[in-house]
N, C-alpha and C. Protein backbone atom coordinates (compact mmCIF):
# COMPACT_ATOMS: atom_id res chain seq x y z
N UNK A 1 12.64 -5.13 -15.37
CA UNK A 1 11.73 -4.04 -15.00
C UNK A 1 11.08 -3.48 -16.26
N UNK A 2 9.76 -2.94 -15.81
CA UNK A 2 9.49 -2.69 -17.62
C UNK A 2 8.55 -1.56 -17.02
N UNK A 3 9.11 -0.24 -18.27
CA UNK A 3 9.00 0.69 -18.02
C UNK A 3 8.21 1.46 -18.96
N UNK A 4 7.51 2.44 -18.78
CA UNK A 4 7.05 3.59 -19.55
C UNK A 4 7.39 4.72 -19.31
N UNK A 5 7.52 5.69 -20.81
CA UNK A 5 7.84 7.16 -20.69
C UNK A 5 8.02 7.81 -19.55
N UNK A 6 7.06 7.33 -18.27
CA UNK A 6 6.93 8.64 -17.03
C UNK A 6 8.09 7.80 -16.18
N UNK A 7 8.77 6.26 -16.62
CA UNK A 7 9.67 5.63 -15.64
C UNK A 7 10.79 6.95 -15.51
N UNK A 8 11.50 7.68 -15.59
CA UNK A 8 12.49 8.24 -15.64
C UNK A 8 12.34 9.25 -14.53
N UNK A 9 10.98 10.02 -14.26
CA UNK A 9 10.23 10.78 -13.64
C UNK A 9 10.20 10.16 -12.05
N UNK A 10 9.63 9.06 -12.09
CA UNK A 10 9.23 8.03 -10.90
C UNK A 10 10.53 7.81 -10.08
N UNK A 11 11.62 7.24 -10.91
CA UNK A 11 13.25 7.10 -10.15
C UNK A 11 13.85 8.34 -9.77
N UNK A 12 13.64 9.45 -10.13
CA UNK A 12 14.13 10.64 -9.51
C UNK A 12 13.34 11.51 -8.71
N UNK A 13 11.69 10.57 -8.69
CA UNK A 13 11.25 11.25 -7.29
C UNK A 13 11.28 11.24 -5.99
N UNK A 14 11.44 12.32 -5.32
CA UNK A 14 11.56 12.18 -3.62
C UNK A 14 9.91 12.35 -2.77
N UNK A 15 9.05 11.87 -3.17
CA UNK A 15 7.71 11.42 -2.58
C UNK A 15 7.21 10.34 -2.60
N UNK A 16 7.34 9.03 -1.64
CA UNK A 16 6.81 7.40 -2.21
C UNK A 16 5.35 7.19 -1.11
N UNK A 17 4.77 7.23 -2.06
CA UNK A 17 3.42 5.85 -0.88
C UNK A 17 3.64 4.79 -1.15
N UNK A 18 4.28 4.02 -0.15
CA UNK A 18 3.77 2.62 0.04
C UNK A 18 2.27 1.84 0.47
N UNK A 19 1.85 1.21 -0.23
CA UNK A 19 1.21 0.17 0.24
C UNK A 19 1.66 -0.92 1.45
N UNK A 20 1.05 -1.50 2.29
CA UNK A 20 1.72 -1.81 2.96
C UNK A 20 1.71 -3.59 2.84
N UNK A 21 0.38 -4.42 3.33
CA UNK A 21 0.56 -5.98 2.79
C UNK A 21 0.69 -6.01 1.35
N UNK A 22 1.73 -7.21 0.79
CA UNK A 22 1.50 -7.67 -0.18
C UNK A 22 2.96 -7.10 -0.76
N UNK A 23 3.18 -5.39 -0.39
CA UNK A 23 3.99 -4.63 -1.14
C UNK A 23 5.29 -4.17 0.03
N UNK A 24 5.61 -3.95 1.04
CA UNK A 24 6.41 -3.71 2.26
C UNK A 24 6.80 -5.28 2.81
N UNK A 25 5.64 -5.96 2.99
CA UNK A 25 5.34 -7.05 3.22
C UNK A 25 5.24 -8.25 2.69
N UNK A 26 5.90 -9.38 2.94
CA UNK A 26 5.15 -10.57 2.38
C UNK A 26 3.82 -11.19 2.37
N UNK A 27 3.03 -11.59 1.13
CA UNK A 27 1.83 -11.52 0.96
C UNK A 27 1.38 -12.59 1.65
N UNK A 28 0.87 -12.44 2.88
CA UNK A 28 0.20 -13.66 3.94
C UNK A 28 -1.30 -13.84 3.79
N UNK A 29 -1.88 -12.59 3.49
CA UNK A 29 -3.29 -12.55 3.77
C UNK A 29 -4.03 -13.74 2.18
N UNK A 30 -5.24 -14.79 3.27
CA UNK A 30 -5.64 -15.21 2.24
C UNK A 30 -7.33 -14.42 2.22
N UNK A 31 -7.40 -13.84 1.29
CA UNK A 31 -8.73 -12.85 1.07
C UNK A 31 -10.03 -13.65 0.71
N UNK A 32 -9.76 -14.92 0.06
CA UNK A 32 -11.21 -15.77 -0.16
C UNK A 32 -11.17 -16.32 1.65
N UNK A 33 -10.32 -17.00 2.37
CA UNK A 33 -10.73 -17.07 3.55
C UNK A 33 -11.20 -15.83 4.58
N UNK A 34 -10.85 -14.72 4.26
CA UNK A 34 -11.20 -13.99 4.99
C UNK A 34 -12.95 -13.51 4.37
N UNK A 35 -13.01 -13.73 3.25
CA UNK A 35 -14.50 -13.28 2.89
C UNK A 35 -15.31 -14.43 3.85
N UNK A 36 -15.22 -15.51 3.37
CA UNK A 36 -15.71 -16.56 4.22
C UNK A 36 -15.71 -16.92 5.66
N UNK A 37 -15.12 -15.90 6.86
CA UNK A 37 -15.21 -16.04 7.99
C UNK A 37 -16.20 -15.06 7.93
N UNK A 38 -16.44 -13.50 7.03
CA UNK A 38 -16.90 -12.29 7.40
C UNK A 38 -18.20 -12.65 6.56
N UNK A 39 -18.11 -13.63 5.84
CA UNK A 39 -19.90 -13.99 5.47
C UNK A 39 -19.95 -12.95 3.68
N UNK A 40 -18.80 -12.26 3.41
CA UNK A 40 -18.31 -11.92 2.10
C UNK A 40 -18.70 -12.47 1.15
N UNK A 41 -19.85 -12.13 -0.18
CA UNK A 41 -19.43 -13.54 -0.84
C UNK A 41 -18.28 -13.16 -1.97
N UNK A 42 -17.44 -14.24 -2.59
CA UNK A 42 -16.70 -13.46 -3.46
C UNK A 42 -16.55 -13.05 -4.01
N UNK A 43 -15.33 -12.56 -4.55
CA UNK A 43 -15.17 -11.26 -5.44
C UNK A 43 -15.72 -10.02 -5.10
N UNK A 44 -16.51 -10.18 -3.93
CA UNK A 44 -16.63 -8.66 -3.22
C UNK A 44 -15.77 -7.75 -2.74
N UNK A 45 -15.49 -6.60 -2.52
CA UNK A 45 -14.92 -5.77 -1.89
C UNK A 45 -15.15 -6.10 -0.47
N UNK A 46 -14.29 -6.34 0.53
CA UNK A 46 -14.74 -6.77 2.01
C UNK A 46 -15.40 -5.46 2.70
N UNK A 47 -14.19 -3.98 2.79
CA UNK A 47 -14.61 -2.99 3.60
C UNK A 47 -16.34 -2.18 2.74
N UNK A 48 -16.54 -2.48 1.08
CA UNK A 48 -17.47 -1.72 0.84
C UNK A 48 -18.75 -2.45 1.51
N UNK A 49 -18.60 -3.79 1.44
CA UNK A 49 -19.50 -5.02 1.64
C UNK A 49 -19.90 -4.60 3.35
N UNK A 50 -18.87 -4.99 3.97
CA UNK A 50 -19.16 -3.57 5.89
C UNK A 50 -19.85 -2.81 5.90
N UNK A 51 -19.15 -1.98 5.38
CA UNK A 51 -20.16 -0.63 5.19
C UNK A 51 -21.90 -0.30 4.62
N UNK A 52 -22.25 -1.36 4.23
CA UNK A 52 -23.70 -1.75 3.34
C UNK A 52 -24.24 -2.84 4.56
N UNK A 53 -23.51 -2.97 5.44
CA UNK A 53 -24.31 -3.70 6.11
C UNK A 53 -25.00 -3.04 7.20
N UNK A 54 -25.99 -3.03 8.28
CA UNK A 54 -26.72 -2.57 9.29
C UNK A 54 -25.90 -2.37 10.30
N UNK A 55 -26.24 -1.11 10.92
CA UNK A 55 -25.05 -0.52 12.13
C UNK A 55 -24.56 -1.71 13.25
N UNK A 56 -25.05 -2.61 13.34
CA UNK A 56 -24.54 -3.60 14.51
C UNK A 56 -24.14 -4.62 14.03
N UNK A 57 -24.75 -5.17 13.09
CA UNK A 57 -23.73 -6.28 12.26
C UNK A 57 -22.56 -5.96 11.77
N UNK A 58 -22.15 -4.56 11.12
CA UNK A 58 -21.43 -4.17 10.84
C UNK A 58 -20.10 -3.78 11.73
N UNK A 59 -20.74 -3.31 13.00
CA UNK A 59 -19.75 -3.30 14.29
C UNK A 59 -19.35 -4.91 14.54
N UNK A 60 -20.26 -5.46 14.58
CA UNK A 60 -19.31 -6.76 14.99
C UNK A 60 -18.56 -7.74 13.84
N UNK A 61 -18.75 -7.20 12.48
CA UNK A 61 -17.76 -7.72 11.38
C UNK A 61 -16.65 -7.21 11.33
N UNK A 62 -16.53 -5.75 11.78
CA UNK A 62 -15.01 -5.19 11.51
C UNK A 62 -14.42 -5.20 12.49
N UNK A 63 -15.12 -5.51 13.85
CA UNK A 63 -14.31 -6.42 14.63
C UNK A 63 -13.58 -7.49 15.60
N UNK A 64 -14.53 -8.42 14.20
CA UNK A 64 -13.77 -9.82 13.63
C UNK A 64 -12.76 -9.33 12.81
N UNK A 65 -13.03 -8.73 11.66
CA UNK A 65 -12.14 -8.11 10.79
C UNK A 65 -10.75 -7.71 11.26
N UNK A 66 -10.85 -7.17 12.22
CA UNK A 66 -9.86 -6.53 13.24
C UNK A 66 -8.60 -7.80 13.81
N UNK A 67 -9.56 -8.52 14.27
CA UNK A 67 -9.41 -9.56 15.26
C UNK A 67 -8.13 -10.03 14.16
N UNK A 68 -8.58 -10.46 13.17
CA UNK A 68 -8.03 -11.16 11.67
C UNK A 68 -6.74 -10.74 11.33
N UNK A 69 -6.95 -9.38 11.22
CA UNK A 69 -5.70 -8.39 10.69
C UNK A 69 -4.49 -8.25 12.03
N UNK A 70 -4.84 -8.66 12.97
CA UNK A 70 -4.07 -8.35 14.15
C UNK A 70 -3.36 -9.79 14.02
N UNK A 71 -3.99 -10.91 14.21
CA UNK A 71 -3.28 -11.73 14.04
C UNK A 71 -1.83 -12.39 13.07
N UNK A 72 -2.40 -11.59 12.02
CA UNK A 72 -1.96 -11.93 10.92
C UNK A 72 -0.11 -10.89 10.93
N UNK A 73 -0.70 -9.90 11.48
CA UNK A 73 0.71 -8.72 11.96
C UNK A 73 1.34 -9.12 12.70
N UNK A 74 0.75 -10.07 13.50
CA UNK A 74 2.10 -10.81 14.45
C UNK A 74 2.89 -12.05 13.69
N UNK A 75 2.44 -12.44 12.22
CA UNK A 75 2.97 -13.33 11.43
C UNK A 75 3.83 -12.57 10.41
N UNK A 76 3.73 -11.32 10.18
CA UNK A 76 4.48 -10.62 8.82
C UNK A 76 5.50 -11.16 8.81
N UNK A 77 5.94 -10.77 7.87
CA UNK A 77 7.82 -10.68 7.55
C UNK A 77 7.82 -9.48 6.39
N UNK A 78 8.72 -9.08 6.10
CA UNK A 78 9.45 -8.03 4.94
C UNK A 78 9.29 -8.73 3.93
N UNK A 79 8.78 -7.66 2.68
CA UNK A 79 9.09 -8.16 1.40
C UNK A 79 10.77 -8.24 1.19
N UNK A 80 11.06 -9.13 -0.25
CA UNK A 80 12.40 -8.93 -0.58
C UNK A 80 12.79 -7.20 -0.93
N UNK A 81 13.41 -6.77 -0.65
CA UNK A 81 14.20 -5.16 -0.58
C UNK A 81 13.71 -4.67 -0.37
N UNK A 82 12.44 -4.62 0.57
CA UNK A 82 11.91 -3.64 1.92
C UNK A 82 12.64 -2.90 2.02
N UNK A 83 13.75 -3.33 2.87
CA UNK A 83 14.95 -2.81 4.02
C UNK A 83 15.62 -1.69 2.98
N UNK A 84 16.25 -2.08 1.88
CA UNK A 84 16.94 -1.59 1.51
C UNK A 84 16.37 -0.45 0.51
N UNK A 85 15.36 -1.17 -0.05
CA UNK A 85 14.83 0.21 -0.44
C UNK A 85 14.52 1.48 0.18
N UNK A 86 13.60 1.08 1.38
CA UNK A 86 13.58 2.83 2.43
C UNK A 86 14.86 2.94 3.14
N UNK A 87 15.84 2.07 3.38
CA UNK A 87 17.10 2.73 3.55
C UNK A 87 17.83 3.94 2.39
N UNK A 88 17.70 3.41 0.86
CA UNK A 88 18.23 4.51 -0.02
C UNK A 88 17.36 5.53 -0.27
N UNK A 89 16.00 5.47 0.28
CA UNK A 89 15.01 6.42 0.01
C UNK A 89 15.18 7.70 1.07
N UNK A 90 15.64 6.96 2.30
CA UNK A 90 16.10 7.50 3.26
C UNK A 90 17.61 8.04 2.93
N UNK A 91 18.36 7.85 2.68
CA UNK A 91 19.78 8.59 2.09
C UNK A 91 19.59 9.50 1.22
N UNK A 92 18.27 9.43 0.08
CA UNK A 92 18.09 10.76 -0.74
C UNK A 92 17.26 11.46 -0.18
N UNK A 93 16.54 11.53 1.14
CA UNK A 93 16.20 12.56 1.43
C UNK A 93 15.18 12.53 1.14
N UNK A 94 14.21 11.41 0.86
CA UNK A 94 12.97 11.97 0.09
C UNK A 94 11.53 11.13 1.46
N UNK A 95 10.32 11.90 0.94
CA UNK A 95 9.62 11.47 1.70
C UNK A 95 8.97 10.65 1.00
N UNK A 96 8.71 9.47 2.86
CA UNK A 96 8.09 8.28 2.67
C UNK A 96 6.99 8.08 3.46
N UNK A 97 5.78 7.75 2.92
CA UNK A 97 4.08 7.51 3.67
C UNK A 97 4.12 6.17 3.62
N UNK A 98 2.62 5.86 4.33
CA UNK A 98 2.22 4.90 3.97
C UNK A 98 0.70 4.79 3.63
N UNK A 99 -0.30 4.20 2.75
CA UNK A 99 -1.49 4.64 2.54
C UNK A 99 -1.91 2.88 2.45
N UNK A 100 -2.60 2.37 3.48
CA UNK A 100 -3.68 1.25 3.17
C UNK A 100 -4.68 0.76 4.02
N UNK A 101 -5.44 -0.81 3.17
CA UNK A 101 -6.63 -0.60 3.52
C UNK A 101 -6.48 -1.65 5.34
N UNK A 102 -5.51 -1.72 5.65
CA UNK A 102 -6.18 -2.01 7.06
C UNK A 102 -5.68 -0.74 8.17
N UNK A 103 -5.88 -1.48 9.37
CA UNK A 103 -5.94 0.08 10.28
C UNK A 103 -4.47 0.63 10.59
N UNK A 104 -4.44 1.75 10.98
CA UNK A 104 -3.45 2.52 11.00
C UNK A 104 -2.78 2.07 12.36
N UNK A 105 -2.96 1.03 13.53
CA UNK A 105 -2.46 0.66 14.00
C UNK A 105 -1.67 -0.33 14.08
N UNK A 106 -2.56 -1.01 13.04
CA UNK A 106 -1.94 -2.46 12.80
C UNK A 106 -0.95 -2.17 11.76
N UNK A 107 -1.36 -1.11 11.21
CA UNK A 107 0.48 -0.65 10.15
C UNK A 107 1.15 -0.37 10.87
N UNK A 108 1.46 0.48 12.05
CA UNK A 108 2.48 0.81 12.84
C UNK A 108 3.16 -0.45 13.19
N UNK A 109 2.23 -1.20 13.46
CA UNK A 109 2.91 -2.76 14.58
C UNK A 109 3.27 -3.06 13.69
N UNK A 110 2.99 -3.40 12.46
CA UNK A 110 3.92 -4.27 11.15
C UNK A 110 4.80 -3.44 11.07
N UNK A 111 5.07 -2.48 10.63
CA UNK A 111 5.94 -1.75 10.39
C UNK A 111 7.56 -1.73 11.45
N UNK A 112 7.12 -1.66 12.52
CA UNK A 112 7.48 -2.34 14.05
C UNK A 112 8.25 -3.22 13.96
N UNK A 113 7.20 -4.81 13.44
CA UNK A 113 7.64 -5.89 13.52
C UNK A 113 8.93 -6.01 12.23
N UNK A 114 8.59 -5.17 10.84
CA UNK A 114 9.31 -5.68 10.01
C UNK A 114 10.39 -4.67 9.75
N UNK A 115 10.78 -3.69 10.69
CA UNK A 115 12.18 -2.74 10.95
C UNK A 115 12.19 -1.69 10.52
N UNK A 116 10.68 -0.91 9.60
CA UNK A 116 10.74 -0.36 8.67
C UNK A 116 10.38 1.32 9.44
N UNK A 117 9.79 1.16 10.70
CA UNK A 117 9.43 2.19 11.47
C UNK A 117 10.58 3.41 11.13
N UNK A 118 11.86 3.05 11.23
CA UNK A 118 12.80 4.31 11.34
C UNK A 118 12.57 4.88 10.40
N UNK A 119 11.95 4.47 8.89
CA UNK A 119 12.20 5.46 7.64
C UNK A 119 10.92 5.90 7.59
N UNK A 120 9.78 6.04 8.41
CA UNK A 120 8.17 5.78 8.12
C UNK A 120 7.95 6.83 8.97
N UNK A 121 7.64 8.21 9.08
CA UNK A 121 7.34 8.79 10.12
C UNK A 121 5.72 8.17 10.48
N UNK A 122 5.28 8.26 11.91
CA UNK A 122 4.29 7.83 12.12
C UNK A 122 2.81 8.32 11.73
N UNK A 123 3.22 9.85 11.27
CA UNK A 123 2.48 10.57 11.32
C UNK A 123 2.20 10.50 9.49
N UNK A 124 2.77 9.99 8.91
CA UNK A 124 2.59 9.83 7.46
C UNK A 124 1.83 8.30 7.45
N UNK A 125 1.74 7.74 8.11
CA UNK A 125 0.87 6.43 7.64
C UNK A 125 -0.25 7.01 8.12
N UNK A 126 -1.46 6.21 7.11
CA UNK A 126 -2.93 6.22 7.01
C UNK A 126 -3.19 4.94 6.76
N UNK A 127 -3.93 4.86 7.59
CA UNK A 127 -4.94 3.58 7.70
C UNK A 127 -6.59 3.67 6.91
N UNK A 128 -7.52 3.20 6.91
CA UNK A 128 -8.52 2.91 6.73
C UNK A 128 -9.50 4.32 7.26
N UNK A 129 -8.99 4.30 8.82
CA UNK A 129 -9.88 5.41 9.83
C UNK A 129 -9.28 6.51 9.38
N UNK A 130 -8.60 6.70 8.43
CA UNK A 130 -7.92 8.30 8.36
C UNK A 130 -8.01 8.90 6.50
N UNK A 131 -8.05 8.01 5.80
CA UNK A 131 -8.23 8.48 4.59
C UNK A 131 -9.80 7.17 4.13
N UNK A 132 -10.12 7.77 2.85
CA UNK A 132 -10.89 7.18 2.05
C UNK A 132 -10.49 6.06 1.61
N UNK A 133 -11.18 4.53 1.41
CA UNK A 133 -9.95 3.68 1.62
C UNK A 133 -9.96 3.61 -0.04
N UNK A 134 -8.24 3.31 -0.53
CA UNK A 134 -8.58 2.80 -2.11
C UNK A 134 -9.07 1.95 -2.49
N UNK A 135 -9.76 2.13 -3.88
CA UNK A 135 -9.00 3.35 -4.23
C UNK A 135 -9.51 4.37 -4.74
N UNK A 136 -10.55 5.32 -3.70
CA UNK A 136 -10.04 6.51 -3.51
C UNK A 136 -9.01 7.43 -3.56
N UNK A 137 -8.72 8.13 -4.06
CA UNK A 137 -7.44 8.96 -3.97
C UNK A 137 -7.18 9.75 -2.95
N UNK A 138 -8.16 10.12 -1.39
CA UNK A 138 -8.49 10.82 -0.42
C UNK A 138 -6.93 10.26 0.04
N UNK A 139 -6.30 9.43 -0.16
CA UNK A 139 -4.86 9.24 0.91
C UNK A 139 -3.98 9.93 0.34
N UNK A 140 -3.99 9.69 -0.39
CA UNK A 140 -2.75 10.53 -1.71
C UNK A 140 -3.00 12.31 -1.82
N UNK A 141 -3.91 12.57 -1.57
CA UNK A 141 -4.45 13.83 -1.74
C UNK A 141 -4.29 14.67 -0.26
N UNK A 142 -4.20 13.70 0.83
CA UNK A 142 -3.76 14.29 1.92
C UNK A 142 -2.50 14.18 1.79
N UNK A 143 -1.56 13.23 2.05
CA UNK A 143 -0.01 13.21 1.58
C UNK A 143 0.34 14.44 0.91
N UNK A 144 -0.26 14.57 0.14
CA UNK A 144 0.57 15.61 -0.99
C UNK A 144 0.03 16.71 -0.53
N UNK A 145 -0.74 17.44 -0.04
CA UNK A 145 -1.03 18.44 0.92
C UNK A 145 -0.43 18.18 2.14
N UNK A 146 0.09 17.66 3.17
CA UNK A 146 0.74 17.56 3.88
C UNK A 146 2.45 17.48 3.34
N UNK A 147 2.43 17.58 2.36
CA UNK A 147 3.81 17.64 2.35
C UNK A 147 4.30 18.92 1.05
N UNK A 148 3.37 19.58 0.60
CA UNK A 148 3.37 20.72 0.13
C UNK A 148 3.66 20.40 -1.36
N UNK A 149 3.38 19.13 -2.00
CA UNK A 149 3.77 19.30 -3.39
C UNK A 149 2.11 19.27 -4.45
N UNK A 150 2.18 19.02 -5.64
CA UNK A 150 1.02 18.27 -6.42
C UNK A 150 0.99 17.08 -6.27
N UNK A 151 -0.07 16.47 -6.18
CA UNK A 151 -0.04 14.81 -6.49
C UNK A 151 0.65 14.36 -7.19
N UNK A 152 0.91 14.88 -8.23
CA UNK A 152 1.65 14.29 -9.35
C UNK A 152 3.11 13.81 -9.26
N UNK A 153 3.66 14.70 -8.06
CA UNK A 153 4.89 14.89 -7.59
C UNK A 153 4.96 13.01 -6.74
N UNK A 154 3.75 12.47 -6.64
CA UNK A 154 4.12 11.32 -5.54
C UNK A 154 3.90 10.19 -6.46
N UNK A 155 4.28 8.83 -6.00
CA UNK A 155 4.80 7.86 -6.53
C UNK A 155 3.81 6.62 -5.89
N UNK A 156 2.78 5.90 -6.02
CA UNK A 156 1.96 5.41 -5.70
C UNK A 156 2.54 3.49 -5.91
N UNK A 157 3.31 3.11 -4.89
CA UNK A 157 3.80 1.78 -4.91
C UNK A 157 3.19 0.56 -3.94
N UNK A 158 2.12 -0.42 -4.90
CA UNK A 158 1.31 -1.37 -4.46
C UNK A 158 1.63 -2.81 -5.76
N UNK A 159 0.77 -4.10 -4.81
CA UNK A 159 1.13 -4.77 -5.23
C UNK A 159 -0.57 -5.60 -5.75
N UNK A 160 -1.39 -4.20 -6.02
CA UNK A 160 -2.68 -4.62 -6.15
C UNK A 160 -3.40 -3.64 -6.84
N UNK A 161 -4.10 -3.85 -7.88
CA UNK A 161 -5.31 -3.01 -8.96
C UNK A 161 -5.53 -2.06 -7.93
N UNK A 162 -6.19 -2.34 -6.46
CA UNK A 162 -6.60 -0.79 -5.82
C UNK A 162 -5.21 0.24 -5.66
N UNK A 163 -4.32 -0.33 -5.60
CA UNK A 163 -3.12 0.46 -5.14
C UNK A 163 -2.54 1.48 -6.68
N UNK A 164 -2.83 0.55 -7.81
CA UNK A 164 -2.72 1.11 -8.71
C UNK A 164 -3.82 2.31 -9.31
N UNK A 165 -4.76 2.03 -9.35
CA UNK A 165 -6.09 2.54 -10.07
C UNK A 165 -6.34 4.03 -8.55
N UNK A 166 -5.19 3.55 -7.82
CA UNK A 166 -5.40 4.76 -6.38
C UNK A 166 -4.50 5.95 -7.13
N UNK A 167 -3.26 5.58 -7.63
CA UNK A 167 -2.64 6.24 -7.95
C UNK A 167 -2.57 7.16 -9.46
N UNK A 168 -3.57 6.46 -10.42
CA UNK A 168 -4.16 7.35 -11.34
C UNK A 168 -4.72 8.41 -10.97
N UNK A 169 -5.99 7.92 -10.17
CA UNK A 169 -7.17 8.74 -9.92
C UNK A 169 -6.79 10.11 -9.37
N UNK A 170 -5.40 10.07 -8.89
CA UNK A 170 -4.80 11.29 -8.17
C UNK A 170 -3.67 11.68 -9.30
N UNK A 171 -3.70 11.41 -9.95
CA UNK A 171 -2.55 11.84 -11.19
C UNK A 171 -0.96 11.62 -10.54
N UNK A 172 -1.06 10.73 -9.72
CA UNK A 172 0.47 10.39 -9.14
C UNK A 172 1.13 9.00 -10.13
N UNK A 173 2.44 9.16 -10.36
CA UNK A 173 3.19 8.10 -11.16
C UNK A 173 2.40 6.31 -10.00
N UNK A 174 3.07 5.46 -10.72
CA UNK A 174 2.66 3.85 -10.51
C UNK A 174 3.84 3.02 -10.74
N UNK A 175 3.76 2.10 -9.36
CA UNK A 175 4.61 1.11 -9.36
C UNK A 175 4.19 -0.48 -9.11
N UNK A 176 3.85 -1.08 -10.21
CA UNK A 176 3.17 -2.59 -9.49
C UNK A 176 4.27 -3.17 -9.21
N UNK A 177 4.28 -3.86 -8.24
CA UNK A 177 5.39 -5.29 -7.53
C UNK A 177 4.35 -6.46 -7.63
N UNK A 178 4.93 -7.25 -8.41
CA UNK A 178 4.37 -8.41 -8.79
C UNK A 178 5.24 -9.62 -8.79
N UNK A 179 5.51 -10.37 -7.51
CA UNK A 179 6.50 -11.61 -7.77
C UNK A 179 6.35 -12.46 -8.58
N UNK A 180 5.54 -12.55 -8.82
CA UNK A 180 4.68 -13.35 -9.85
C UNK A 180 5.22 -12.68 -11.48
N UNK A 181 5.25 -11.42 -11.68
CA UNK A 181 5.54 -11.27 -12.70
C UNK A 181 4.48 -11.29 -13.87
N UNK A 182 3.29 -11.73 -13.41
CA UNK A 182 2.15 -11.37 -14.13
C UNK A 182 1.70 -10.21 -14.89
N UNK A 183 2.01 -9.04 -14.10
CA UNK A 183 2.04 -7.97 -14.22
C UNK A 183 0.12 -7.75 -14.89
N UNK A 184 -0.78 -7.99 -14.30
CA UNK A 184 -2.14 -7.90 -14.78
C UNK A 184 -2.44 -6.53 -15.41
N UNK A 185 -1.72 -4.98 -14.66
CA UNK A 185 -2.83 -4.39 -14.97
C UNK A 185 -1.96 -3.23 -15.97
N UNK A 186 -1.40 -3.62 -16.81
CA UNK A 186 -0.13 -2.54 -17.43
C UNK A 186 -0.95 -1.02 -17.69
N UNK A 187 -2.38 -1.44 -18.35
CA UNK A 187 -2.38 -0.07 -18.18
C UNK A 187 -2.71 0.89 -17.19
N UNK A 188 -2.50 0.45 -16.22
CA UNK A 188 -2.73 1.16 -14.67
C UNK A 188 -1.09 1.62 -14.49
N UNK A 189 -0.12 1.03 -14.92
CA UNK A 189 1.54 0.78 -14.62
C UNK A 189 2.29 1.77 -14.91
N UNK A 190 3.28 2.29 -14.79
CA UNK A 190 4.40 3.12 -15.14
C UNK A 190 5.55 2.22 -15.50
N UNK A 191 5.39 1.73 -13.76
CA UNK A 191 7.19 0.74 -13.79
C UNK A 191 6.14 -0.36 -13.38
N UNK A 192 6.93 -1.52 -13.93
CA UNK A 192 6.43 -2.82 -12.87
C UNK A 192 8.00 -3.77 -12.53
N UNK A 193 7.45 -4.12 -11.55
CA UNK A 193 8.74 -5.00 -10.80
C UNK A 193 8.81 -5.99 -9.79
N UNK A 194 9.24 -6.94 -10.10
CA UNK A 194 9.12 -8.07 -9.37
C UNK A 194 8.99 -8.27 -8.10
N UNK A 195 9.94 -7.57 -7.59
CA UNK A 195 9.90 -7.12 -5.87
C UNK A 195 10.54 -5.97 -5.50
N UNK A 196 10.44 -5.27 -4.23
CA UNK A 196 11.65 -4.11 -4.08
C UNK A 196 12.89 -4.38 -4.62
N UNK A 197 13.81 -5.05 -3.93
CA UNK A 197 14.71 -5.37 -4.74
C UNK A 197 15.02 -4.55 -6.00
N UNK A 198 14.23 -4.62 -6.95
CA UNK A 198 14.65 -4.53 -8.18
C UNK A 198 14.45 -3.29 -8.66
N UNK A 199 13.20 -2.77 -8.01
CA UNK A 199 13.00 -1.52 -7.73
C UNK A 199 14.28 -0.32 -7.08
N UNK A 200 14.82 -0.66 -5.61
CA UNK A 200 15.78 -0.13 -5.09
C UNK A 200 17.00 -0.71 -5.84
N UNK A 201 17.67 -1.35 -7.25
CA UNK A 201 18.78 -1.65 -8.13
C UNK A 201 18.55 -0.76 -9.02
N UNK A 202 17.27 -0.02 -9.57
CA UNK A 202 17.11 0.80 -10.60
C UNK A 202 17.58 1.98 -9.81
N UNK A 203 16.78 1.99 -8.80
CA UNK A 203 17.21 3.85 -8.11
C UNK A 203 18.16 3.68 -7.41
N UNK A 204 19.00 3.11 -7.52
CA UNK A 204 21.04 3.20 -7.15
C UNK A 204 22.05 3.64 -8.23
């Protein structure tokens, strides 16, 4: 695990956003195929690329888009120490969101599918239709007003530059999960870590 100054801060906080594919989840989604069904070209942003398009093309891309992301939730599985991580997050008492960029339904059903619902109140996940998507900080900024602290107080855990660069912009600590171990964006980083797992071995 590799850490900076604010790591010490991050393990003894009781406020986490999760991200949800990639970081809760095993990373299924392939994003160059999905640009290429939605007419994306790459390296675009998919939802900014929607949004720039004309009111009826745009209705019927997001949902295809839709169509995509639904499917794909009936394929999830759990990242490695999912489980166990919001189980000990859940024993200290601390609160757990969820903030990402697909819809807030299709997080529930993953969430559903991959066991994680009991530690997730429903009412703390945000989808796409409910906050600004990252990375905006509009998710994090409701969280932490809904739960009465500063931003700073919350813990911003993704397995992607928006998830990270979400959690600056709101002055909240950073956690990249990178199985890979690449670790691309350190200076976006606090902690980085391979998978939950290793994450929920530090905060035990």
């Amino acid at each position: 695990m590799r850490k900076t100054p604010a790591s010490m801060h991050i393990l003894q906080s009781q406020h986490w956003i999760f991200d949800l594919d990639g970081t809760l989840t095993v990373a299924i989604h392939d994003f160059a195929k999905i640009r290429a069904i939605l007419g994306v070209p790459d390296g675009v942003d998919i939802l900014g690329h929607l949004d720039a398009l004309p009111e009826a093309e745009a209705h019927a891309a997001r949902g295809l888009l839709v169509s995509i992301e639904e499917e794909l939730a009936d394929r999830t599985e759990p990242a490695e120490g999912a489980l166990e991580l919001l189980q000990l997050l859940h024993l200290r008492g601390a609160r757990v969101g969820v903030l990402t960029r697909n819809t807030r339904e299709n997080a529930l059903k993953t969430l559903g599918r991959i066991g994680l619902s009991p530690y997730i109140p429903e009412r703390d996940v945000l989808g796409r239709d409910d906050a600004l998507a990252k990375p905006d900080p509009d998710g994090i900024f409701k969280l932490a007003c809904r739960w009465g602290v500063p931003p700073a107080a919350l813990i911003m855990v993704g397995d992607y530059a928006f998830d990270l660069l979400t959690g600056r912009a709101a002055g909240a600590g950073t956690v990249h999960v990178d199985p890979a171990r690449s670790f691309r964006w350190p200076e976006l980083t606090d902690i980085a870590v391979g998978s939950l797992a290793e994450l929920a071995l530090a905060l035990s």
